[in-house]
PDB file of N, CA and C in Angstrom:
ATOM      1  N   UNK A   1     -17.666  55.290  41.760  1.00  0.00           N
ATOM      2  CA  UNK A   1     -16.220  55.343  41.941  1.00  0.00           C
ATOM      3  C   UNK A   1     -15.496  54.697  40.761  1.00  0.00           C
ATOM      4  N   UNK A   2     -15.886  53.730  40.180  1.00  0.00           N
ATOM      5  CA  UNK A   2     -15.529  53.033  39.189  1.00  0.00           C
ATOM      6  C   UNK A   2     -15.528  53.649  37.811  1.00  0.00           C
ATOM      7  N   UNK A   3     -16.590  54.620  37.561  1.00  0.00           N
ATOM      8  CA  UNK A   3     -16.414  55.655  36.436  1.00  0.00           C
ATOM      9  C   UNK A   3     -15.439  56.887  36.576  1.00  0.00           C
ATOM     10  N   UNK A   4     -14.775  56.840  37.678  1.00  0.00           N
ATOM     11  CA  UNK A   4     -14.136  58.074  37.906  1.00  0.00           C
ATOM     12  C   UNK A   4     -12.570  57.669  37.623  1.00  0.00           C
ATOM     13  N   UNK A   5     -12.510  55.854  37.848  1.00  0.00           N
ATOM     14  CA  UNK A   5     -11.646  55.618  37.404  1.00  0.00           C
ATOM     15  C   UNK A   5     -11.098  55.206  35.518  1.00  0.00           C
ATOM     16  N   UNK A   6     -12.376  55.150  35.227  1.00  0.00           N
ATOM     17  CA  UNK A   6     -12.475  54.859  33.776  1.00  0.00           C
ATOM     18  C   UNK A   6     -11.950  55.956  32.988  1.00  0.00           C
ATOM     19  N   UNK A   7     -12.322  57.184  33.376  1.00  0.00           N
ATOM     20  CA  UNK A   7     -12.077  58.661  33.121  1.00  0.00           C
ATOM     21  C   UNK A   7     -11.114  59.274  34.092  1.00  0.00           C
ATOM     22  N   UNK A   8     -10.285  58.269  34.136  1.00  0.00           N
ATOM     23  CA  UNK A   8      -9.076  59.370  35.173  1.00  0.00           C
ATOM     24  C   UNK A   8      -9.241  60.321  35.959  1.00  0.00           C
ATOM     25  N   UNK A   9     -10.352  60.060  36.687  1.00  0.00           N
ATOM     26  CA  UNK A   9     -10.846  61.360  37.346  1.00  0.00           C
ATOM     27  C   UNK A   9     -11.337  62.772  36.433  1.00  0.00           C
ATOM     28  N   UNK A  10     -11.108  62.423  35.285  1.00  0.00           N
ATOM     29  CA  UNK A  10     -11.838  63.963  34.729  1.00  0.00           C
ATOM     30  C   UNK A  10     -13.061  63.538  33.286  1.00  0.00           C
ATOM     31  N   UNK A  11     -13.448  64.955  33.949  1.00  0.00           N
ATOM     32  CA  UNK A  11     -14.637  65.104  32.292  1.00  0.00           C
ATOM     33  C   UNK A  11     -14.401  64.407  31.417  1.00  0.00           C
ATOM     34  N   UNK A  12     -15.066  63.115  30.826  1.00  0.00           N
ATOM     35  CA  UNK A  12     -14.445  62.798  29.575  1.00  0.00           C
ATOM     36  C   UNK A  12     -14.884  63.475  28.321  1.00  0.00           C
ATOM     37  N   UNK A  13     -14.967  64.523  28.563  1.00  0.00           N
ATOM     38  CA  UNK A  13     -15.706  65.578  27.692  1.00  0.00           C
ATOM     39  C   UNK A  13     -14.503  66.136  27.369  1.00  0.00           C
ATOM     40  N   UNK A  14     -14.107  67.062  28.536  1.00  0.00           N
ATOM     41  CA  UNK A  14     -13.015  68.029  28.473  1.00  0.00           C
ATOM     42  C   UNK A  14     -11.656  67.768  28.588  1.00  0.00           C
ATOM     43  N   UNK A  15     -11.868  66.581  29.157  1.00  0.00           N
ATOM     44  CA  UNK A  15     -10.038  66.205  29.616  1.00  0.00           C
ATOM     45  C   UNK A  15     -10.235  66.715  30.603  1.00  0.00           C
ATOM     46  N   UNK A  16     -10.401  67.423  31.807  1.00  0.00           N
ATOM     47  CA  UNK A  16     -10.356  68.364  31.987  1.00  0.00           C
ATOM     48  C   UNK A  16     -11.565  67.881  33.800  1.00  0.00           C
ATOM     49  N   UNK A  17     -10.178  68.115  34.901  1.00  0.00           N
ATOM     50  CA  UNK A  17     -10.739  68.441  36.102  1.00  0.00           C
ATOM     51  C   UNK A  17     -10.850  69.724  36.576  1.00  0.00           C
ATOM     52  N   UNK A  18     -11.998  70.092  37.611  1.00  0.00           N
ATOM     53  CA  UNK A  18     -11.651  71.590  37.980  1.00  0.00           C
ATOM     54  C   UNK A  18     -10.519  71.626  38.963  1.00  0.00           C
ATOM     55  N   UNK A  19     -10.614  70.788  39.972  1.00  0.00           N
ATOM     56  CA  UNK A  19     -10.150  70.227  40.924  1.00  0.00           C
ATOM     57  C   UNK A  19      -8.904  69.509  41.378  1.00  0.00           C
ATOM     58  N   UNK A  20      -7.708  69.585  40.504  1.00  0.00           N
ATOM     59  CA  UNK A  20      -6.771  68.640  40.404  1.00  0.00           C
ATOM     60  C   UNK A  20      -6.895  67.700  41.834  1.00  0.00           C
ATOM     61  N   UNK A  21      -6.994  66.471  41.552  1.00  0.00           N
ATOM     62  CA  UNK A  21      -6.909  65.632  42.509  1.00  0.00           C
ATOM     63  C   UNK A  21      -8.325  65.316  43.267  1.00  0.00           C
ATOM     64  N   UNK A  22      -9.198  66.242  42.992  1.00  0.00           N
ATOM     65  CA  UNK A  22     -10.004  65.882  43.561  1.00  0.00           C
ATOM     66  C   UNK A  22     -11.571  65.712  42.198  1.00  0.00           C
ATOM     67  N   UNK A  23     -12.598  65.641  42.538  1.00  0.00           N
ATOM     68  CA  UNK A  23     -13.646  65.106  42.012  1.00  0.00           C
ATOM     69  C   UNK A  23     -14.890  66.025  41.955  1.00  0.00           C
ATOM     70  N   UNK A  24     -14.823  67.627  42.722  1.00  0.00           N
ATOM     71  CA  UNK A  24     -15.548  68.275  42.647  1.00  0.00           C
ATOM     72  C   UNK A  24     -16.603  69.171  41.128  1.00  0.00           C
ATOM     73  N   UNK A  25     -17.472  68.718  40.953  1.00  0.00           N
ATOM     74  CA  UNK A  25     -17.796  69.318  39.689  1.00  0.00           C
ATOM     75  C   UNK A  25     -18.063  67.991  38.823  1.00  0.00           C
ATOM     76  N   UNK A  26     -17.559  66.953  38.987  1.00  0.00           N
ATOM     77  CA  UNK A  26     -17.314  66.273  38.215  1.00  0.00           C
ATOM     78  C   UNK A  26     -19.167  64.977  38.710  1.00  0.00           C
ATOM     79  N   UNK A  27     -19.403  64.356  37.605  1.00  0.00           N
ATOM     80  CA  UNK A  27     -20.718  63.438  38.452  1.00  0.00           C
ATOM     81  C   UNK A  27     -20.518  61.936  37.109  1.00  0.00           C
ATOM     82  N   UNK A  28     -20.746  61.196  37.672  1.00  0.00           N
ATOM     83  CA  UNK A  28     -21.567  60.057  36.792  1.00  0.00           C
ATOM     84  C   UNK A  28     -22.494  60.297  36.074  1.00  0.00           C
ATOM     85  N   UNK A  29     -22.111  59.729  34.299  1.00  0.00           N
ATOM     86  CA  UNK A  29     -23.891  60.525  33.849  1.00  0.00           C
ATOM     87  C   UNK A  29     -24.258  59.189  33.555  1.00  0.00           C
ATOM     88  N   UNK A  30     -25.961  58.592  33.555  1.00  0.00           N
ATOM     89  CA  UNK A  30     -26.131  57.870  33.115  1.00  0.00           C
ATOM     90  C   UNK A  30     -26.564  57.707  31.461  1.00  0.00           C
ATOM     91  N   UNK A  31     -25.904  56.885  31.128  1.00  0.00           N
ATOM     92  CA  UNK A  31     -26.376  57.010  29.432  1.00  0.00           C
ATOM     93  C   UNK A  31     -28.225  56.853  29.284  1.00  0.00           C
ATOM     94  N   UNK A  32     -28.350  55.577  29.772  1.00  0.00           N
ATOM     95  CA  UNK A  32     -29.710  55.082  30.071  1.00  0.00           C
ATOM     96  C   UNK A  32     -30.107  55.743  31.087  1.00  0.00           C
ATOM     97  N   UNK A  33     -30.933  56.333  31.609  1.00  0.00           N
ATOM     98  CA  UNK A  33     -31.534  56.873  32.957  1.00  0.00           C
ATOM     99  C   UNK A  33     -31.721  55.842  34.075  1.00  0.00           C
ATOM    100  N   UNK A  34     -31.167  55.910  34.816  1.00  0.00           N
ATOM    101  CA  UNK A  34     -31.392  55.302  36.345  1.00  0.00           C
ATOM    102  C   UNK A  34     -32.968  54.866  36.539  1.00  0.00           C
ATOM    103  N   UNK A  35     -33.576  56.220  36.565  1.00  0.00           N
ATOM    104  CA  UNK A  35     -34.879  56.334  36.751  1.00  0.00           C
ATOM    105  C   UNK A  35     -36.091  55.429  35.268  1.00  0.00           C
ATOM    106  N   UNK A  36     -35.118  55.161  34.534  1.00  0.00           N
ATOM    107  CA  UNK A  36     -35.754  54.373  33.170  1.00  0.00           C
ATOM    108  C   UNK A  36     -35.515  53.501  32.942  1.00  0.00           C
ATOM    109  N   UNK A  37     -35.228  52.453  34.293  1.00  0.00           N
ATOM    110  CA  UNK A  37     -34.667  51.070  34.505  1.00  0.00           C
ATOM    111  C   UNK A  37     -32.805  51.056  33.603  1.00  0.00           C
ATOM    112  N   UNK A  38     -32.440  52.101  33.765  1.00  0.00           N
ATOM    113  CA  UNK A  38     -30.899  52.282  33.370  1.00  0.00           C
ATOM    114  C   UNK A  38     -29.918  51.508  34.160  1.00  0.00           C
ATOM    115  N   UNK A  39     -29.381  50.544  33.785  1.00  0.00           N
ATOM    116  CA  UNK A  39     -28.491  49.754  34.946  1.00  0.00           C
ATOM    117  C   UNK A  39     -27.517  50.008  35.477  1.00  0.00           C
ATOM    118  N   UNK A  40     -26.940  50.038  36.842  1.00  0.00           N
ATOM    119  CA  UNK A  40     -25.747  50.775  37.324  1.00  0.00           C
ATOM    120  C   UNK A  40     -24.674  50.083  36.861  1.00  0.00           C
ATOM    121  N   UNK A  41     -23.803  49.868  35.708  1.00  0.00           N
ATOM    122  CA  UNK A  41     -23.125  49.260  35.274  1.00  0.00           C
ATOM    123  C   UNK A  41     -22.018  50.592  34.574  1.00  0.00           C
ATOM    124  N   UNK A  42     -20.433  50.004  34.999  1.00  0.00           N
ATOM    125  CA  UNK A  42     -19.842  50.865  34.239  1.00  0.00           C
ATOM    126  C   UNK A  42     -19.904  51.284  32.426  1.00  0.00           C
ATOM    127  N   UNK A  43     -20.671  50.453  32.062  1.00  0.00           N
ATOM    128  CA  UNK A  43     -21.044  50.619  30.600  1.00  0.00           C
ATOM    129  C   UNK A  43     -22.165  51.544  29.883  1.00  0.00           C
ATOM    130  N   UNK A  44     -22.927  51.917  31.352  1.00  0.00           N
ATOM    131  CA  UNK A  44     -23.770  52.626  30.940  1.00  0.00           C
ATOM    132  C   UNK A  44     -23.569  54.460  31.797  1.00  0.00           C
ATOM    133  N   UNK A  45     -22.470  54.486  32.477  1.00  0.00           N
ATOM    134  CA  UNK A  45     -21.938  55.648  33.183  1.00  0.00           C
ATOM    135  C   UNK A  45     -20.344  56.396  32.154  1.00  0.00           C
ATOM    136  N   UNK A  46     -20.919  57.890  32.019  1.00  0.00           N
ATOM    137  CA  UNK A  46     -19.730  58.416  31.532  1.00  0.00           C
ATOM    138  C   UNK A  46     -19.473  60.219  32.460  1.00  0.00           C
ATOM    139  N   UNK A  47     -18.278  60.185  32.852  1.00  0.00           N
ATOM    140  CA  UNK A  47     -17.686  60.878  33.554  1.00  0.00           C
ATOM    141  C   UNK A  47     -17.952  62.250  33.075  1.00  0.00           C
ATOM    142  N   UNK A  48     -18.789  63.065  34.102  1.00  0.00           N
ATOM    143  CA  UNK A  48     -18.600  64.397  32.979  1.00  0.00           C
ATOM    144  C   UNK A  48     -19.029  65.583  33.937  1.00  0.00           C
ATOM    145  N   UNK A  49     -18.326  66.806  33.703  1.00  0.00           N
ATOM    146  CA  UNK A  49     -18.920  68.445  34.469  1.00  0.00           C
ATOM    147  C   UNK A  49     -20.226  68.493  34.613  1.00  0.00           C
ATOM    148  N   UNK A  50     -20.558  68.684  35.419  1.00  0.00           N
ATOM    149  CA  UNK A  50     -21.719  69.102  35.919  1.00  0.00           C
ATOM    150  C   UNK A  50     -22.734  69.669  35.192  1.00  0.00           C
ATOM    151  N   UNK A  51     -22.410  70.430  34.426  1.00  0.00           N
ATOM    152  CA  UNK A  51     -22.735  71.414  33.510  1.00  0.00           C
ATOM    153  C   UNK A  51     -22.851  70.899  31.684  1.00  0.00           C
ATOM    154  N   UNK A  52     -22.243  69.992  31.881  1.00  0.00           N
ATOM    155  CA  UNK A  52     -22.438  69.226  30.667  1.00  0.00           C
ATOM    156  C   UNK A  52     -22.997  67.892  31.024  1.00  0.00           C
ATOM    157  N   UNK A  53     -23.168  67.514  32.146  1.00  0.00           N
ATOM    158  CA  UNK A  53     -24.442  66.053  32.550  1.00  0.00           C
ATOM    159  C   UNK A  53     -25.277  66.846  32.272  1.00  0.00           C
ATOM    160  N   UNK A  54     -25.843  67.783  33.003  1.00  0.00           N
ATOM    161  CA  UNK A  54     -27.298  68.533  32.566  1.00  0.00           C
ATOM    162  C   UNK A  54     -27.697  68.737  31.210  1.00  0.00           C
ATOM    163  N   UNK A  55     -26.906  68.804  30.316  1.00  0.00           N
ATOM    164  CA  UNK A  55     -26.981  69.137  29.162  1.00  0.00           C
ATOM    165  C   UNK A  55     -27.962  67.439  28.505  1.00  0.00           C
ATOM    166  N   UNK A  56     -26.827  66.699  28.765  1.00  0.00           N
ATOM    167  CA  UNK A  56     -26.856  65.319  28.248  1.00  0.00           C
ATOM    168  C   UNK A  56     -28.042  65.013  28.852  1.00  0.00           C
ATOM    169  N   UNK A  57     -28.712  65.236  29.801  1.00  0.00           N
ATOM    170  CA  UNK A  57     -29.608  64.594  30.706  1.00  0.00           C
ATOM    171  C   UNK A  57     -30.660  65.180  29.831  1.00  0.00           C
ATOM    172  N   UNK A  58     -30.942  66.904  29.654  1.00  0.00           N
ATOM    173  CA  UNK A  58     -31.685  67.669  28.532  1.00  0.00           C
ATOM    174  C   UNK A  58     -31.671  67.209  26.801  1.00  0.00           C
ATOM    175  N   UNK A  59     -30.920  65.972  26.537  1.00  0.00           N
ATOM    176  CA  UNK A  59     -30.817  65.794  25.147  1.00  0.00           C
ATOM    177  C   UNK A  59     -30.374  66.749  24.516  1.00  0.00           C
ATOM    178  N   UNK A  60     -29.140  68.150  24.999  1.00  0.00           N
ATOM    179  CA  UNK A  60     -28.515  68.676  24.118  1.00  0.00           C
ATOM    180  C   UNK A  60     -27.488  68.138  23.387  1.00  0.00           C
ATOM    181  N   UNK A  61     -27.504  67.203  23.445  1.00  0.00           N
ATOM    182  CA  UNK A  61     -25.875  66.380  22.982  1.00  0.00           C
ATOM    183  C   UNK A  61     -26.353  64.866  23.487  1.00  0.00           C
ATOM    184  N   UNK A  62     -25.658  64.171  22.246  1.00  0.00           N
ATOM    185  CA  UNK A  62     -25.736  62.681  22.785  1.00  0.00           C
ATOM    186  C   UNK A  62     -24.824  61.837  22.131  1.00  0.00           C
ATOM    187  N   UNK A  63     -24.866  60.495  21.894  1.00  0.00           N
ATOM    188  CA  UNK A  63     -23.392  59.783  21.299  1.00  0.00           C
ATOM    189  C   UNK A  63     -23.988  59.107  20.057  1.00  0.00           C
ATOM    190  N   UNK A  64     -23.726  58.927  18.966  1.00  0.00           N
ATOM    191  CA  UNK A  64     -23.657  58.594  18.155  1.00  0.00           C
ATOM    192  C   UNK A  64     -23.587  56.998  18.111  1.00  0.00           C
ATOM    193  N   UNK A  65     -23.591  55.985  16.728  1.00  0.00           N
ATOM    194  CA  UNK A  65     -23.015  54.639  16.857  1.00  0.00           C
ATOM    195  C   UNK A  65     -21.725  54.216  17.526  1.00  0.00           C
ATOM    196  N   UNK A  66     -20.881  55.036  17.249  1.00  0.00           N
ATOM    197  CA  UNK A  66     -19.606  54.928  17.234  1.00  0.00           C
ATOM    198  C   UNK A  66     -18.943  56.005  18.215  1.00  0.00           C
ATOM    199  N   UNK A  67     -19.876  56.498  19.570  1.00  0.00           N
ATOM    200  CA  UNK A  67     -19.705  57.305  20.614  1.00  0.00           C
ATOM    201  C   UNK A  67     -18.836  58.492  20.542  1.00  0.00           C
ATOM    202  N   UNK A  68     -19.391  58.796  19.690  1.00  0.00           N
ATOM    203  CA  UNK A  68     -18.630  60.655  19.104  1.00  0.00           C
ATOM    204  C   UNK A  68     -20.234  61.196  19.263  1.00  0.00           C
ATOM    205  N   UNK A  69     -19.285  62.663  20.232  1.00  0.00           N
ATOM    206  CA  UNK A  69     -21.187  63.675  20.252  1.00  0.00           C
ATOM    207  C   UNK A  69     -21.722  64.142  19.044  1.00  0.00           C
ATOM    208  N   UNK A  70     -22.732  64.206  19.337  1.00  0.00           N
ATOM    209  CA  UNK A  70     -23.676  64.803  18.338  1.00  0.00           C
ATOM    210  C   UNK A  70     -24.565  65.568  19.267  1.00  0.00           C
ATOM    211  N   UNK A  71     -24.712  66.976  18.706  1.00  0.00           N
ATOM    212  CA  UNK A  71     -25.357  68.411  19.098  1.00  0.00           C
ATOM    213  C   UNK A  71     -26.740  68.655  18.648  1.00  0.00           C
ATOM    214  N   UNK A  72     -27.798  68.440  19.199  1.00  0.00           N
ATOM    215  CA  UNK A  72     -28.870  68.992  19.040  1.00  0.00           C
ATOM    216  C   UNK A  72     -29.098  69.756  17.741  1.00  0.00           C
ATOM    217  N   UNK A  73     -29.820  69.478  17.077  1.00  0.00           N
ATOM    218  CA  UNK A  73     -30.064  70.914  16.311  1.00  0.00           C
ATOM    219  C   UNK A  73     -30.932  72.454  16.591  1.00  0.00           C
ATOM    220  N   UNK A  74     -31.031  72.181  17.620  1.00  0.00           N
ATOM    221  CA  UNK A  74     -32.002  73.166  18.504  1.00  0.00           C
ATOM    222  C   UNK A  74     -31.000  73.870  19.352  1.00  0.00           C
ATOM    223  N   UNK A  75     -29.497  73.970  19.136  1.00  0.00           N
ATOM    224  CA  UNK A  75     -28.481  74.563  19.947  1.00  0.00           C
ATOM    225  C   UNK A  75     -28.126  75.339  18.643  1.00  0.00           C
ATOM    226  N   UNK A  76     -28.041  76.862  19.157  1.00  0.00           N
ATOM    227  CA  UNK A  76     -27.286  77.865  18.487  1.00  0.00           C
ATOM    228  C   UNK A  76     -26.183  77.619  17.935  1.00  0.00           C
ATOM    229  N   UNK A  77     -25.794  78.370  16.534  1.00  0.00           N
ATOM    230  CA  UNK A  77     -24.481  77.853  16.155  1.00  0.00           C
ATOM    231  C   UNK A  77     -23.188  78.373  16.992  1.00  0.00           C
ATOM    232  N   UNK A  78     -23.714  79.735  17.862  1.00  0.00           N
ATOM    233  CA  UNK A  78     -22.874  79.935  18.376  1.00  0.00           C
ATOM    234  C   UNK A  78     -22.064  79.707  19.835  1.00  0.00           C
ATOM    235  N   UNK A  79     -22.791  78.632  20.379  1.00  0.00           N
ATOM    236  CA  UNK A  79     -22.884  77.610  21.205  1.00  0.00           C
ATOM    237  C   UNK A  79     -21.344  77.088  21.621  1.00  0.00           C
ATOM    238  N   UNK A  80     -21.519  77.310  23.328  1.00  0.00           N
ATOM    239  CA  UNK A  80     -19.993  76.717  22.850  1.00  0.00           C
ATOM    240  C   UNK A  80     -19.752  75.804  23.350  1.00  0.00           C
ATOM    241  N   UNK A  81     -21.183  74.795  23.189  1.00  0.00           N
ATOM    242  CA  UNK A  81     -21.180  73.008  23.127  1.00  0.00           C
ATOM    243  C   UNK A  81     -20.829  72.924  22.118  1.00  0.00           C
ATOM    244  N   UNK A  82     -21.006  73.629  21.051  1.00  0.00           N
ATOM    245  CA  UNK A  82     -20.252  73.000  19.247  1.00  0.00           C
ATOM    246  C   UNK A  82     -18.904  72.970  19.177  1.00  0.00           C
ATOM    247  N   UNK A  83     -18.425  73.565  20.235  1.00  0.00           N
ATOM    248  CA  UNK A  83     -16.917  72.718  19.865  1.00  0.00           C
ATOM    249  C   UNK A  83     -16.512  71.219  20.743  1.00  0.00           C
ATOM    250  N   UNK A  84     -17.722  70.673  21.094  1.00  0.00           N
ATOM    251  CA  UNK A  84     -17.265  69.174  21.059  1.00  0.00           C
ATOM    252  C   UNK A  84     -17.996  68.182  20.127  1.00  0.00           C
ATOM    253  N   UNK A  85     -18.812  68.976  19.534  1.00  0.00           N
ATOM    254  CA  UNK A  85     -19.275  68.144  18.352  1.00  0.00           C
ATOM    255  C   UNK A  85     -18.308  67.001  17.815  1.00  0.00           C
ATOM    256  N   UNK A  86     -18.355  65.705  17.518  1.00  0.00           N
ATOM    257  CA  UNK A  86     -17.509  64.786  16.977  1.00  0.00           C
ATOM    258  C   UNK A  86     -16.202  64.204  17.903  1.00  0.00           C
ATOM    259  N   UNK A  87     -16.471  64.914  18.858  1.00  0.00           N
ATOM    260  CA  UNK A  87     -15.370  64.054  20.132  1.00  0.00           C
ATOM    261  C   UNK A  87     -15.735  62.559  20.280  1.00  0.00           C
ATOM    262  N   UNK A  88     -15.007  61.303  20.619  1.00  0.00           N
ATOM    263  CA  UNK A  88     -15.101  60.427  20.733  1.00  0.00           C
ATOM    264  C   UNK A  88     -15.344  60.273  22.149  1.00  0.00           C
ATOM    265  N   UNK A  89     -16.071  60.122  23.210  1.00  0.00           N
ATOM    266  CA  UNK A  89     -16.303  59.575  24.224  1.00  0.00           C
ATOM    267  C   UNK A  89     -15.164  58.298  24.254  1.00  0.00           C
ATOM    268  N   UNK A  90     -14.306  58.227  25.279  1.00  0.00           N
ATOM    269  CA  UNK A  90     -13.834  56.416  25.721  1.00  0.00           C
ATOM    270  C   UNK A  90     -13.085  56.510  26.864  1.00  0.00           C
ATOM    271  N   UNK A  91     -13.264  55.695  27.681  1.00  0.00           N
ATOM    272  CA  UNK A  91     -12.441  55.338  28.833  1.00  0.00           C
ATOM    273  C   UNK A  91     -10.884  55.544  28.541  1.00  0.00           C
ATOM    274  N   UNK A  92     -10.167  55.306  29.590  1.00  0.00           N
ATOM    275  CA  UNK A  92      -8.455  54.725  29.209  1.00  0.00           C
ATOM    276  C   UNK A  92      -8.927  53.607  28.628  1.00  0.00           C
ATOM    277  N   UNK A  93      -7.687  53.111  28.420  1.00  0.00           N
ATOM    278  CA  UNK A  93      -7.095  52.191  27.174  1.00  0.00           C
ATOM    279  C   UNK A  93      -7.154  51.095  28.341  1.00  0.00           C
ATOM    280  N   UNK A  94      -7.353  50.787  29.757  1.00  0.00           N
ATOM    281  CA  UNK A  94      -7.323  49.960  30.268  1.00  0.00           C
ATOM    282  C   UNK A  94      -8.696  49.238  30.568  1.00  0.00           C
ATOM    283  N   UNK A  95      -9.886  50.122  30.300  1.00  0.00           N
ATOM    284  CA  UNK A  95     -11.204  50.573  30.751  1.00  0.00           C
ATOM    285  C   UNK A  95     -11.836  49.993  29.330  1.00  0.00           C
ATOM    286  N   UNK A  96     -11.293  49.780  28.272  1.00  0.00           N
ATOM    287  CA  UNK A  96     -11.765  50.024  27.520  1.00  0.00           C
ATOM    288  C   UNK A  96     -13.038  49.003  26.818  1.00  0.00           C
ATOM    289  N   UNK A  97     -12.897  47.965  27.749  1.00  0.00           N
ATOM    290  CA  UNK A  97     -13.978  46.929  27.672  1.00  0.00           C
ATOM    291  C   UNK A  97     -15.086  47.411  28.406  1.00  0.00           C
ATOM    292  N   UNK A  98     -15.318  48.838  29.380  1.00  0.00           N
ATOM    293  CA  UNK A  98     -16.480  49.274  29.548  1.00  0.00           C
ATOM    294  C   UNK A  98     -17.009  50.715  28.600  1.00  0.00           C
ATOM    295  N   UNK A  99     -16.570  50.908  27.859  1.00  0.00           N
ATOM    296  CA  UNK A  99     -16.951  51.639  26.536  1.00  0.00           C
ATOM    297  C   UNK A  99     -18.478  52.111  26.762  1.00  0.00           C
ATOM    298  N   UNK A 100     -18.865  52.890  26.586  1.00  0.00           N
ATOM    299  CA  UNK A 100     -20.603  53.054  26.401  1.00  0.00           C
ATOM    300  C   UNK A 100     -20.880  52.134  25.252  1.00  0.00           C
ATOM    301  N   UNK A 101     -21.971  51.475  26.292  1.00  0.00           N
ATOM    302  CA  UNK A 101     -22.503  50.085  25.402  1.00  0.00           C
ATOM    303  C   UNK A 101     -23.931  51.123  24.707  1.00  0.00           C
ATOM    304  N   UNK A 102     -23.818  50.094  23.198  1.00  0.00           N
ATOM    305  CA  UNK A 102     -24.452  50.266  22.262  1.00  0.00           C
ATOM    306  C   UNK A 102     -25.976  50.787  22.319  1.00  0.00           C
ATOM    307  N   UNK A 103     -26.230  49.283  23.255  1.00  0.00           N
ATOM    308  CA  UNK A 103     -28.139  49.604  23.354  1.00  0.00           C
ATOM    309  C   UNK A 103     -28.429  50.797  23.915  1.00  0.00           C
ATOM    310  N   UNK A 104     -27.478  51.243  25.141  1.00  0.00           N
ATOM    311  CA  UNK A 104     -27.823  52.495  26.041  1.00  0.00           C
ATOM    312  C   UNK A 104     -27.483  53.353  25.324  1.00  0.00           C
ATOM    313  N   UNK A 105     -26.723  54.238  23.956  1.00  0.00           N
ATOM    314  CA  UNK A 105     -26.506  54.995  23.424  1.00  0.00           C
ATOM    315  C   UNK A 105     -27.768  54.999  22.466  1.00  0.00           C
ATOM    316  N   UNK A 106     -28.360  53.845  21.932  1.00  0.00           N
ATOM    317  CA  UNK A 106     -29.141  53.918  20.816  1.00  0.00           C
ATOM    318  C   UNK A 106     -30.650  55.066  21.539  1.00  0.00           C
ATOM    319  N   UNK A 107     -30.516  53.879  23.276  1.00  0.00           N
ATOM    320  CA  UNK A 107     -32.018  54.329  24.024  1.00  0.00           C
ATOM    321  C   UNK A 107     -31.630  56.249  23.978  1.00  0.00           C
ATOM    322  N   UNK A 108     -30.177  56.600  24.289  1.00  0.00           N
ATOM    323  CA  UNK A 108     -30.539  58.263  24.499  1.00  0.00           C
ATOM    324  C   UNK A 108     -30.504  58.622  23.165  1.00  0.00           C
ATOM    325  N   UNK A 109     -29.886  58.256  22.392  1.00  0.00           N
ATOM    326  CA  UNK A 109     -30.543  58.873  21.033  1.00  0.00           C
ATOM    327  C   UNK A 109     -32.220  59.048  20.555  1.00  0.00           C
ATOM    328  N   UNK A 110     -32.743  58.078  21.151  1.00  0.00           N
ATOM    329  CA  UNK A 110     -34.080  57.874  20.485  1.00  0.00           C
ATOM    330  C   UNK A 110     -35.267  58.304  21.500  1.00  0.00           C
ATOM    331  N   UNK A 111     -34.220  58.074  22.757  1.00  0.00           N
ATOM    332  CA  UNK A 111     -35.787  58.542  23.952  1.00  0.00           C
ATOM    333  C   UNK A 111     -35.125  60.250  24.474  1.00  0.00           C
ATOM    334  N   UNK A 112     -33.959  60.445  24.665  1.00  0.00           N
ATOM    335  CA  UNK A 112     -33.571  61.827  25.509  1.00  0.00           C
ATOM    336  C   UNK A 112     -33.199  62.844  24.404  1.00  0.00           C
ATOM    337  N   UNK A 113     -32.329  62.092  23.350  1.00  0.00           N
ATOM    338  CA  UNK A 113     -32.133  63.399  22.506  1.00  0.00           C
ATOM    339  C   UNK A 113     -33.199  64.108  21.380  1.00  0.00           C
ATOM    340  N   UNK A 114     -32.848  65.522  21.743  1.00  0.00           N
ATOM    341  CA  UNK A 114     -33.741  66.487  20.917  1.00  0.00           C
ATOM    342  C   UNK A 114     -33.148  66.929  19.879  1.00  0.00           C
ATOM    343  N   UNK A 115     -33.245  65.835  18.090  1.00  0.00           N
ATOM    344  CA  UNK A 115     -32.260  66.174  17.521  1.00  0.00           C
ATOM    345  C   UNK A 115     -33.049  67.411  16.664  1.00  0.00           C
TER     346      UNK A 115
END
């Protein structure tokens, strides 16, 4: 519930609810895996479509140092995950002390993503 408020209720991918007002489509992704001793902490959860957690969960996309995506190189150019290439991932401006923390971005870079 707490990531949904970090992300205003929507994708922080897309901007973008299906649902106005409501939360359908929408899931917690974990940066770190749950299942890979990933901690339930808002620092390690980012708000996102359904359809693009799966992705992230597959290492098609992941965050960078400085939490802007970065795209697989194993994704077509004509892909139309490449147009979020270089988006900045971040909470509101109120949130912003739970940011995707560092170590958990470094772990999906190095253990989930397929660069």
């Amino acid at each position: 519930k707490y990531v949904r408020k970090m992300y205003d209720g929507k994708c922080a991918i897309r901007q973008k609810s299906l649902v106005a007002g409501k939360f359908e489509g929408l899931e917690a992704a974990h940066i770190m895996p749950h299942n890979l001793k990933g901690p339930l902490l808002p620092t390690n959860g980012i708000l996102m479509s359904r359809d693009l957690h799966d992705c992230f969960e597959r290492g098609v996309f992941t965050l960078d140092i400085n939490n802007k995506i970065k795209i697989s190189s194993t994704v077509a150019s004509q892909s139309q995950i490449n147009e979020f290439k270089g988006k900045r991932i971040e909470p509101l401006e109120q949130f912003k002390l739970y940011e995707p923390y560092k170590a958990y971005t470094e772990f999906h870079r190095n253990k989930i993503f397929r660069p």
